[in-house]
PDB file of N, CA and C in Angstrom:
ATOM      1  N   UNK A   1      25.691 103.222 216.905  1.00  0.00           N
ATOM      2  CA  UNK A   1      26.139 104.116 217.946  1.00  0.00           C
ATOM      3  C   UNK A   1      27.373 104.871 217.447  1.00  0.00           C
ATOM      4  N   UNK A   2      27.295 106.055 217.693  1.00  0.00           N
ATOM      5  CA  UNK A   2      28.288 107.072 216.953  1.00  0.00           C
ATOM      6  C   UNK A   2      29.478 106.981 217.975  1.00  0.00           C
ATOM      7  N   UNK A   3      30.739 107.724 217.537  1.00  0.00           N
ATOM      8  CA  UNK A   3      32.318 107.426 218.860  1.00  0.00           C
ATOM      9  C   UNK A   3      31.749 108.458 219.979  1.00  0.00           C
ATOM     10  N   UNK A   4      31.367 109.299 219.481  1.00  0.00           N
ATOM     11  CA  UNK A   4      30.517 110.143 220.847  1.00  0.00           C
ATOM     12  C   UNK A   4      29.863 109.664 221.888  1.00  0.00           C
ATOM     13  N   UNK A   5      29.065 108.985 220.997  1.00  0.00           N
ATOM     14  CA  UNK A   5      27.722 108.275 222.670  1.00  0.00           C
ATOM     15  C   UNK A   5      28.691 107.402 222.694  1.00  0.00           C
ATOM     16  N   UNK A   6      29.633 106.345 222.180  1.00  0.00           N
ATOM     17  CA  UNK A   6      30.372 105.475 222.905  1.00  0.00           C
ATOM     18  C   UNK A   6      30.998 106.287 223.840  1.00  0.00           C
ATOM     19  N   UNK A   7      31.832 107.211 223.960  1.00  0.00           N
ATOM     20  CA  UNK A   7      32.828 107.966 224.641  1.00  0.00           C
ATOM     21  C   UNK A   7      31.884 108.252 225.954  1.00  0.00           C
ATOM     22  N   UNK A   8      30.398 108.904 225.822  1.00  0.00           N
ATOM     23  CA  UNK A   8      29.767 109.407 226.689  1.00  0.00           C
ATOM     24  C   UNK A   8      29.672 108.389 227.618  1.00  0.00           C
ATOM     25  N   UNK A   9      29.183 107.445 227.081  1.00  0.00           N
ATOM     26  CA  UNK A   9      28.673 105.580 228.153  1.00  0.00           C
ATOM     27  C   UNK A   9      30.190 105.142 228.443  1.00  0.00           C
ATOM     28  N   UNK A  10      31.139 105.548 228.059  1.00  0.00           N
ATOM     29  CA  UNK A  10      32.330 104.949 228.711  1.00  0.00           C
ATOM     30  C   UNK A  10      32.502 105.835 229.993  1.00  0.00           C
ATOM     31  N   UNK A  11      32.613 107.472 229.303  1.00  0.00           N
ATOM     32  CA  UNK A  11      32.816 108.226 230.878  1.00  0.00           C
ATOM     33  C   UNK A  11      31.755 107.474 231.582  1.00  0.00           C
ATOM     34  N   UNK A  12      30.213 107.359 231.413  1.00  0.00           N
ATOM     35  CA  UNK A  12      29.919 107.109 233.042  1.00  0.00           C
ATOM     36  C   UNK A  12      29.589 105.776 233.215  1.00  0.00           C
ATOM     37  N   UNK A  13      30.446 104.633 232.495  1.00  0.00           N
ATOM     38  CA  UNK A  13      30.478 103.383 233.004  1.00  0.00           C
ATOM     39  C   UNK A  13      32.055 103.513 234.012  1.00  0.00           C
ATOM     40  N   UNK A  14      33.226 104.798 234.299  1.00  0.00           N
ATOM     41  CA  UNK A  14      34.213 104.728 234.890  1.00  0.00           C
ATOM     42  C   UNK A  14      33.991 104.133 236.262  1.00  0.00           C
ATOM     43  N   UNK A  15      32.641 105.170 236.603  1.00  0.00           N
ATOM     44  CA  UNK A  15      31.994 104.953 238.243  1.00  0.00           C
ATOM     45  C   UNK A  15      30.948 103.762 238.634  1.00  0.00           C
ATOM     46  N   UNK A  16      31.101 103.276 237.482  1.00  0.00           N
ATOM     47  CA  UNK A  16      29.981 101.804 238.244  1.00  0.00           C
ATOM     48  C   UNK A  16      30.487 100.603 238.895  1.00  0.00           C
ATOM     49  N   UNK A  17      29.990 100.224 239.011  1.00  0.00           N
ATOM     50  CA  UNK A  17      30.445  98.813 240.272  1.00  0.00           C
ATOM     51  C   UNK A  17      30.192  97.763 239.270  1.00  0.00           C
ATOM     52  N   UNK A  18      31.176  96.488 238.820  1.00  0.00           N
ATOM     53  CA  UNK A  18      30.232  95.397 238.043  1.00  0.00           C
ATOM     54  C   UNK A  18      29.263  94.600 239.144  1.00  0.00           C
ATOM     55  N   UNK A  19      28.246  94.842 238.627  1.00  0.00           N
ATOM     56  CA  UNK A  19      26.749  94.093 239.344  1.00  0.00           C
ATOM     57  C   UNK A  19      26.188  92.661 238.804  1.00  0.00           C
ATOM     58  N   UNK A  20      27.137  92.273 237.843  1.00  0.00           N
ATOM     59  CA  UNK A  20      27.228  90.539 237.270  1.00  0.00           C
ATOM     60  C   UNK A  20      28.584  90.106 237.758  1.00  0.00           C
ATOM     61  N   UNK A  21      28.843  89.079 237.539  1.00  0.00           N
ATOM     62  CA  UNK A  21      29.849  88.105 237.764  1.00  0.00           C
ATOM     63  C   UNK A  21      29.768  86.900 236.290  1.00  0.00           C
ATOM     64  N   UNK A  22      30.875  86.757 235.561  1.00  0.00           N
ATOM     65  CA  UNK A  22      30.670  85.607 235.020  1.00  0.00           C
ATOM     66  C   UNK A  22      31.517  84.344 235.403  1.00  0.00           C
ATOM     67  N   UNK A  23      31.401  83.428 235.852  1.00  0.00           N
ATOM     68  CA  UNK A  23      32.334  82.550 236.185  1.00  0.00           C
ATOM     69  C   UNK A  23      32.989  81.196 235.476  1.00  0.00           C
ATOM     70  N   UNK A  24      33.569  79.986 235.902  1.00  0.00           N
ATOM     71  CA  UNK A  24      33.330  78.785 234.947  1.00  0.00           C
ATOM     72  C   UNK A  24      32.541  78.501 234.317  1.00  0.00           C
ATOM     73  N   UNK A  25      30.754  78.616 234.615  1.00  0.00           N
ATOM     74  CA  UNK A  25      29.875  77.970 233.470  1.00  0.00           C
ATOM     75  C   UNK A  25      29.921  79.137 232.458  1.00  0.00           C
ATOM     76  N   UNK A  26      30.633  80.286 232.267  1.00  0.00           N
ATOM     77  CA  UNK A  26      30.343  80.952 231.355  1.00  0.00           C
ATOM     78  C   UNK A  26      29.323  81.660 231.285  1.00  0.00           C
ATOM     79  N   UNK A  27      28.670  81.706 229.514  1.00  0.00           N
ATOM     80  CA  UNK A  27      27.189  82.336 229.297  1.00  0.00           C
ATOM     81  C   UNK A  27      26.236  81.331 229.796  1.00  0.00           C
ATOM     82  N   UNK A  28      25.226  81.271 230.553  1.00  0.00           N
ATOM     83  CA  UNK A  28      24.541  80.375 230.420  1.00  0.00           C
ATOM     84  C   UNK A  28      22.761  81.115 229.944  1.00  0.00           C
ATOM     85  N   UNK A  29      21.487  80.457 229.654  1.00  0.00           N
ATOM     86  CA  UNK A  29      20.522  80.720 229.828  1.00  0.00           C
ATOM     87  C   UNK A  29      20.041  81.957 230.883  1.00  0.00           C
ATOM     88  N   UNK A  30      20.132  81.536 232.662  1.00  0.00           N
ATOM     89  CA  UNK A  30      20.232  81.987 233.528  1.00  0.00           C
ATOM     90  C   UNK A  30      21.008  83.556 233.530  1.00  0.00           C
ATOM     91  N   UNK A  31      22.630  83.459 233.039  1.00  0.00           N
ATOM     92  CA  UNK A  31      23.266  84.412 233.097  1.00  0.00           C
ATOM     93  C   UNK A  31      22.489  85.674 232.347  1.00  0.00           C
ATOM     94  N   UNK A  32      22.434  85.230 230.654  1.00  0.00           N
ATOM     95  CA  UNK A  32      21.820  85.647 229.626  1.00  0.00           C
ATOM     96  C   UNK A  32      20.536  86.682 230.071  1.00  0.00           C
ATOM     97  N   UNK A  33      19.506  86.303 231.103  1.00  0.00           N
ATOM     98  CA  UNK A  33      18.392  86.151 231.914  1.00  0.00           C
ATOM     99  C   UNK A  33      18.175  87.652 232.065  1.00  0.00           C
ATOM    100  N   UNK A  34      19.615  87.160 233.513  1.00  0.00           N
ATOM    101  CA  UNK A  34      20.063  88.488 234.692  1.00  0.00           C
ATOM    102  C   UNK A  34      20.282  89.110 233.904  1.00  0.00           C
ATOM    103  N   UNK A  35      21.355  89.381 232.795  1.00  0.00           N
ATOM    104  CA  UNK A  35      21.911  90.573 232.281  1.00  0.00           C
ATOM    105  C   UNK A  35      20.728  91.531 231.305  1.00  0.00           C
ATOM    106  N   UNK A  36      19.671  90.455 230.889  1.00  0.00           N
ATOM    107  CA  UNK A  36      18.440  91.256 230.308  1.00  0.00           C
ATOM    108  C   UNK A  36      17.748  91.981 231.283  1.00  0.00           C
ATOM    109  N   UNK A  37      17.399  91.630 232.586  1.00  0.00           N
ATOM    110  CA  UNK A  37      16.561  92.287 233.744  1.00  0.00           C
ATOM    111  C   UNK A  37      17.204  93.393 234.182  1.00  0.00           C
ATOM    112  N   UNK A  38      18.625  93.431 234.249  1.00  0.00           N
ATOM    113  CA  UNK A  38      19.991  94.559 234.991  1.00  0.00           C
ATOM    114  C   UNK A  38      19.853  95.628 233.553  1.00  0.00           C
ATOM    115  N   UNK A  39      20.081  95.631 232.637  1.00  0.00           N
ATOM    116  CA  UNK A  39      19.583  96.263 230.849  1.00  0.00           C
ATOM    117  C   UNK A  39      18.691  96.677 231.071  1.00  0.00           C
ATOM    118  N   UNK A  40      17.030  96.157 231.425  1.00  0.00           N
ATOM    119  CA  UNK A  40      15.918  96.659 231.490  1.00  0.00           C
ATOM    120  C   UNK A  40      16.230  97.931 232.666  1.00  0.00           C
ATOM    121  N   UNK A  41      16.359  97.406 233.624  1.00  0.00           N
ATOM    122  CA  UNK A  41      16.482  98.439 235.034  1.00  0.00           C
ATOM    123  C   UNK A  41      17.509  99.278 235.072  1.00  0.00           C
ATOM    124  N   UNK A  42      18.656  99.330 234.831  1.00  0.00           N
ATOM    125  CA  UNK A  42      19.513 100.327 234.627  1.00  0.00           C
ATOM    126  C   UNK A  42      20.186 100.758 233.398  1.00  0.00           C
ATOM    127  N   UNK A  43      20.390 100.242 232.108  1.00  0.00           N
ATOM    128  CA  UNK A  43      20.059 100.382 230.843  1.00  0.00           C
ATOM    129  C   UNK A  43      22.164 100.837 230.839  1.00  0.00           C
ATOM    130  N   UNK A  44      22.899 100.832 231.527  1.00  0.00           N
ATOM    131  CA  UNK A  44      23.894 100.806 231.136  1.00  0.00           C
ATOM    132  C   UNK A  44      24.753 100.032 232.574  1.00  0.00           C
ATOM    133  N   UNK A  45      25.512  98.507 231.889  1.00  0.00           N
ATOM    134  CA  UNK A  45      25.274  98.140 233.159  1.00  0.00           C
ATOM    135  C   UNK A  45      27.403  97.619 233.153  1.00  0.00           C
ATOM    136  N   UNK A  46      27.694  97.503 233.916  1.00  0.00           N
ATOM    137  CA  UNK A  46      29.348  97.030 234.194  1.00  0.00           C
ATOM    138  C   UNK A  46      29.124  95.125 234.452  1.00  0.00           C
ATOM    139  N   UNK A  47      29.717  94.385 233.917  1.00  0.00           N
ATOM    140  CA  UNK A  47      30.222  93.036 234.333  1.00  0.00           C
ATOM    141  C   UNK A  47      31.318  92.313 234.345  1.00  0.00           C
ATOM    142  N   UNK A  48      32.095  91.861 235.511  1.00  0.00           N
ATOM    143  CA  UNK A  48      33.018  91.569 235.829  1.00  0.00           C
ATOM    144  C   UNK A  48      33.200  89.959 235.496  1.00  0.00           C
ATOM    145  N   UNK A  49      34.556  89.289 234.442  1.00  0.00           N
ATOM    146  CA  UNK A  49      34.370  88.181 233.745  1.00  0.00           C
ATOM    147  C   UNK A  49      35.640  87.504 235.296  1.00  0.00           C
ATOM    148  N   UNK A  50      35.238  86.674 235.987  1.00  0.00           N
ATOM    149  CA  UNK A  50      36.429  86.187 236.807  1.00  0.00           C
ATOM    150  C   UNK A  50      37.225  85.044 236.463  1.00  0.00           C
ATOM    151  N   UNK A  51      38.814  85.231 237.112  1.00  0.00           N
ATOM    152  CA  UNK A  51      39.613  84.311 236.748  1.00  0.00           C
ATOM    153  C   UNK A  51      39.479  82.983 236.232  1.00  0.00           C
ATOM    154  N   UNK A  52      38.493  81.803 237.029  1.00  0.00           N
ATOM    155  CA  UNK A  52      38.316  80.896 236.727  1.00  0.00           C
ATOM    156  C   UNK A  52      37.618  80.686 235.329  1.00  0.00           C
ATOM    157  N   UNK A  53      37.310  81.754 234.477  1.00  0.00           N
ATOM    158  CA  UNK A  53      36.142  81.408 233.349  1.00  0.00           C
ATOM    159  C   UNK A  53      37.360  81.796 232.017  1.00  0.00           C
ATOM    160  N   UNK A  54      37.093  80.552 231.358  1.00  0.00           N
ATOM    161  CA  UNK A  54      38.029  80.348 230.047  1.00  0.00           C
ATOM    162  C   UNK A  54      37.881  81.087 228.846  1.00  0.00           C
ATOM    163  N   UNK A  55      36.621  81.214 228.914  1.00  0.00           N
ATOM    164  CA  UNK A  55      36.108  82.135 227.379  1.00  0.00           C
ATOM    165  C   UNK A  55      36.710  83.582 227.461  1.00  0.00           C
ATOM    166  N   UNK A  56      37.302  83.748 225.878  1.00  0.00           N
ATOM    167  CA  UNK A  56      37.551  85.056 225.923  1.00  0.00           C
ATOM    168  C   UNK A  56      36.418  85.942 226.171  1.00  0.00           C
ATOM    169  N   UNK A  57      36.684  87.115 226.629  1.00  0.00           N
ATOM    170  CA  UNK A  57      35.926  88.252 227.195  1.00  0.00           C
ATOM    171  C   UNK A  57      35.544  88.915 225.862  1.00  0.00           C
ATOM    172  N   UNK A  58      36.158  88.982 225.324  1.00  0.00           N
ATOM    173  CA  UNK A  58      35.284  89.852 223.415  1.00  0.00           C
ATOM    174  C   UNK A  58      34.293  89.011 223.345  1.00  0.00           C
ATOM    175  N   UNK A  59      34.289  87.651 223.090  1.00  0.00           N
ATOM    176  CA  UNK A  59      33.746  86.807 222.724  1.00  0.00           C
ATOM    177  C   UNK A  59      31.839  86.325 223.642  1.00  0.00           C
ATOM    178  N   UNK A  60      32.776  86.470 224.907  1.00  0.00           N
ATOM    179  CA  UNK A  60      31.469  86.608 225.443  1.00  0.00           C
ATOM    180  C   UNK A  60      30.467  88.167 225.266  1.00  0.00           C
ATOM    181  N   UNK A  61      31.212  89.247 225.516  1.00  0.00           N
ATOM    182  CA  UNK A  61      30.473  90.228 224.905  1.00  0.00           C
ATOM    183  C   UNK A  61      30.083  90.166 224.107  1.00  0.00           C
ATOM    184  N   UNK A  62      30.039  89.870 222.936  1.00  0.00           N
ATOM    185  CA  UNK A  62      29.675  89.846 221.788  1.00  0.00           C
ATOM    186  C   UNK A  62      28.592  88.795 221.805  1.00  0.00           C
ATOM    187  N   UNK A  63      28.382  87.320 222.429  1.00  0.00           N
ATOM    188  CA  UNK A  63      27.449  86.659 222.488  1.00  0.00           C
ATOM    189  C   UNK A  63      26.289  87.180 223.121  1.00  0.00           C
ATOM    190  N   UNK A  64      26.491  87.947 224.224  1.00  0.00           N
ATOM    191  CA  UNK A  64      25.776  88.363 225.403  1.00  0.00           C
ATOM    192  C   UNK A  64      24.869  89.778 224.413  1.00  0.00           C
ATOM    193  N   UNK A  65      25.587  90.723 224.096  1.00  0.00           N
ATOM    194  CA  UNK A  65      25.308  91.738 223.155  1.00  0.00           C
ATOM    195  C   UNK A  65      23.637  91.077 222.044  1.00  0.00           C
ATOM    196  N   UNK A  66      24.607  89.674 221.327  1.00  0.00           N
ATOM    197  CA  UNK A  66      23.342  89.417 220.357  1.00  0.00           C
ATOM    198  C   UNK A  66      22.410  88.939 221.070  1.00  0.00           C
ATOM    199  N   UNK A  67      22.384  88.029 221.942  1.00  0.00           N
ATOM    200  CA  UNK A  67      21.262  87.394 222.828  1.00  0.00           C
ATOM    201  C   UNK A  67      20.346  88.385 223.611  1.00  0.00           C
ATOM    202  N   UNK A  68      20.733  89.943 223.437  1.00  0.00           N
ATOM    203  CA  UNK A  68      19.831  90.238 224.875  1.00  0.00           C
ATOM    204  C   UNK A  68      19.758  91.973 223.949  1.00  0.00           C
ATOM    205  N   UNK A  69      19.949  91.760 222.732  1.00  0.00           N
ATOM    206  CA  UNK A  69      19.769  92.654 221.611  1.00  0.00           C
ATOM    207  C   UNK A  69      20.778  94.247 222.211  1.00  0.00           C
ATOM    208  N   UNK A  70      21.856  94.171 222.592  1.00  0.00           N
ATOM    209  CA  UNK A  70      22.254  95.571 223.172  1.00  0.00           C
ATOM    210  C   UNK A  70      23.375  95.422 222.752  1.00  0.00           C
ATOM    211  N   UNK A  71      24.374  96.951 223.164  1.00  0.00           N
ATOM    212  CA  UNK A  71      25.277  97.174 222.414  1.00  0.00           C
ATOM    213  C   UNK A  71      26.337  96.861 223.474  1.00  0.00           C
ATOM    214  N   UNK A  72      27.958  96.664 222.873  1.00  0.00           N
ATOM    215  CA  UNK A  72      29.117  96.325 223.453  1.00  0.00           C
ATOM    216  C   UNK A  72      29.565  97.966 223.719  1.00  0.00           C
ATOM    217  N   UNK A  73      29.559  98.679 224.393  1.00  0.00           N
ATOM    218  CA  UNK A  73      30.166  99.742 224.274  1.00  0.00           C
ATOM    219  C   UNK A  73      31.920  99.264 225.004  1.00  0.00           C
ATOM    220  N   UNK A  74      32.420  98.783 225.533  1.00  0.00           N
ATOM    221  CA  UNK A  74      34.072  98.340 225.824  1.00  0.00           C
ATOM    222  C   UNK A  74      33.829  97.383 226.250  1.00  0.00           C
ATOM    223  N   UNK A  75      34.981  96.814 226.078  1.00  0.00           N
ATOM    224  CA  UNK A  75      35.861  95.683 226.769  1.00  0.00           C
ATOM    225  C   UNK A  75      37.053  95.650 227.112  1.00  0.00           C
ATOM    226  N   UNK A  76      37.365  95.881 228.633  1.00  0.00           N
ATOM    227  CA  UNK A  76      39.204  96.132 228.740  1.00  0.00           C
ATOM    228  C   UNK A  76      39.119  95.166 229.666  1.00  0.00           C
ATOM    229  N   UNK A  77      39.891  94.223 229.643  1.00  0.00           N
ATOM    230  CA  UNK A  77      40.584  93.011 230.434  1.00  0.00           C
ATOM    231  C   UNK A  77      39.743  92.013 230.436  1.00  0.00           C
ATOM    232  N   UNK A  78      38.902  92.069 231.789  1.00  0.00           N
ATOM    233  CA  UNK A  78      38.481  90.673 232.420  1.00  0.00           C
ATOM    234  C   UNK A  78      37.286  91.918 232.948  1.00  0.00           C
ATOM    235  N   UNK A  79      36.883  93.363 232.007  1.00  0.00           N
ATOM    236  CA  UNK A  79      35.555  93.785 232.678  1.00  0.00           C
ATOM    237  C   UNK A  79      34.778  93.842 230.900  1.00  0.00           C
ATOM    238  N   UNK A  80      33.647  94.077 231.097  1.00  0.00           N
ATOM    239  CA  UNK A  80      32.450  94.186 229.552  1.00  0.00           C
ATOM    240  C   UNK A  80      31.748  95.289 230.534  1.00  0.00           C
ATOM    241  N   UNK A  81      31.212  96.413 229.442  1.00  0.00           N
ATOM    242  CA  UNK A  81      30.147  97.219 229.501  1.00  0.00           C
ATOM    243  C   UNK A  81      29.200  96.986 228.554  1.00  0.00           C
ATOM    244  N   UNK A  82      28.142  97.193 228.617  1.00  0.00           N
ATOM    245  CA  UNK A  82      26.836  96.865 227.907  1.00  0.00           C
ATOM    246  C   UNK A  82      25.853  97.895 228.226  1.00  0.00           C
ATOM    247  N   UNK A  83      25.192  98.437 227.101  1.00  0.00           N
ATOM    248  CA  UNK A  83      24.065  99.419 227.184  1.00  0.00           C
ATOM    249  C   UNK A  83      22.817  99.206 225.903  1.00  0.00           C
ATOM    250  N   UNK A  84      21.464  99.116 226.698  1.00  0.00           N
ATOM    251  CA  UNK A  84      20.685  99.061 225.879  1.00  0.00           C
ATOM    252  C   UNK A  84      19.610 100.024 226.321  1.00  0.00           C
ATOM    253  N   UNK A  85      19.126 100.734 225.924  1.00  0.00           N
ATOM    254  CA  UNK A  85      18.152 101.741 225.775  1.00  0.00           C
ATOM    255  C   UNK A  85      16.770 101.432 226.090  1.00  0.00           C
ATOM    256  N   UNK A  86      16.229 101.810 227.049  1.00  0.00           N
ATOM    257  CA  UNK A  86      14.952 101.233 227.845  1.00  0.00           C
ATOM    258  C   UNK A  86      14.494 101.503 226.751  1.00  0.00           C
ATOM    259  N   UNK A  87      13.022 100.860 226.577  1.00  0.00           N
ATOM    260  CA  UNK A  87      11.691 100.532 225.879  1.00  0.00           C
ATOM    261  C   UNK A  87      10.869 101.723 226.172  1.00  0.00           C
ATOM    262  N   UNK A  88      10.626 101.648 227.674  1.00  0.00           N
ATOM    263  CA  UNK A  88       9.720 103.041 227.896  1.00  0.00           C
ATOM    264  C   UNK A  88      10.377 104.528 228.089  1.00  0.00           C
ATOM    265  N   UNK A  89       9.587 105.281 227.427  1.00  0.00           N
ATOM    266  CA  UNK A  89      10.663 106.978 227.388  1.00  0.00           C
ATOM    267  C   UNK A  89      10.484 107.225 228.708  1.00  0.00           C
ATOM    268  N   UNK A  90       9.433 106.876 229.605  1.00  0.00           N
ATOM    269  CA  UNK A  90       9.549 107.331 230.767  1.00  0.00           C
ATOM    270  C   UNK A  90      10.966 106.688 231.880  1.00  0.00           C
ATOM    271  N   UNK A  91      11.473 105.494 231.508  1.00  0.00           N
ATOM    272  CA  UNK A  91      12.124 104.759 232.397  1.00  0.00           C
ATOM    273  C   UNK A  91      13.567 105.133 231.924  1.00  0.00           C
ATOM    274  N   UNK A  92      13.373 105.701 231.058  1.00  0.00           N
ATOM    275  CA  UNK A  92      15.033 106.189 230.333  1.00  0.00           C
ATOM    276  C   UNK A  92      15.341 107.222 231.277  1.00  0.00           C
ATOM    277  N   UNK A  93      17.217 106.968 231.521  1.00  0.00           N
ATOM    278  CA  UNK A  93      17.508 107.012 232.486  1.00  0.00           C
ATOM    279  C   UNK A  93      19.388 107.889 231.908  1.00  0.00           C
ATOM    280  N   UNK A  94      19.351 107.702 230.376  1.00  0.00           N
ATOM    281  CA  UNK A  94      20.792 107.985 230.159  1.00  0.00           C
ATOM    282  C   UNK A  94      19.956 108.456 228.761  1.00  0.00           C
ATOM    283  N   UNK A  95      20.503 109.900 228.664  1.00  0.00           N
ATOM    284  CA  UNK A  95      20.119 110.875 227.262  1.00  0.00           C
ATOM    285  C   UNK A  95      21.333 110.853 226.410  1.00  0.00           C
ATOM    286  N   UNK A  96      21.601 109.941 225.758  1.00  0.00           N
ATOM    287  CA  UNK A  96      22.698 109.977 224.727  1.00  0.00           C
ATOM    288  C   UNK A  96      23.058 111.577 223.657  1.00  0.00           C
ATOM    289  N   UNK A  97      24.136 111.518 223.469  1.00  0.00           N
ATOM    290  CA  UNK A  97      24.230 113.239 222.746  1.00  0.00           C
ATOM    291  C   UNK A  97      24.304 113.094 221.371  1.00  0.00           C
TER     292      UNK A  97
END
């Protein structure tokens, strides 16, 4: 991914809502799951890491990233963005530049 399409998926990850939660158990199977189905269906998605969960936040991005084959586009604080590029051309939903 070139600094461009990163820059592009950052502007319009500004306006999303995180639609995960990670909490004390961390990554789990389950978590891993959701964040592949939320990837499939909206293909650029916001997740919010909360107070109680110990693992650094790079760290889980970066696990989450290899497990569910998609890219880290940021990480600032206690939020992760993630974008992976639907399968079908019809369901694509974000035209990278």
């Amino acid at each position: 991914m070139t600094t461009k399409q990163r820059a592009y998926l950052k502007g319009l990850a500004m306006n999303l809502e995180p639609i995960i939660q990670i909490g004390k158990s961390s990554v789990t199977p389950e978590l891993t799951a959701a964040v592949e189905e939320a990837l499939e269906a909206r293909e650029l998605i916001k997740i919010s890491v909360l107070k109680n969960c110990l693992d650094d936040g790079k760290d889980m991005a970066q696990m989450l990233s290899e497990r569910t084959h998609s890219q880290v586009v940021q990480v600032i604080g206690k939020k992760i963005v993630l974008y992976k590029q639907a399968k079908d051309e019809k369901k694509r939903k974000i035209v990278l530049p």
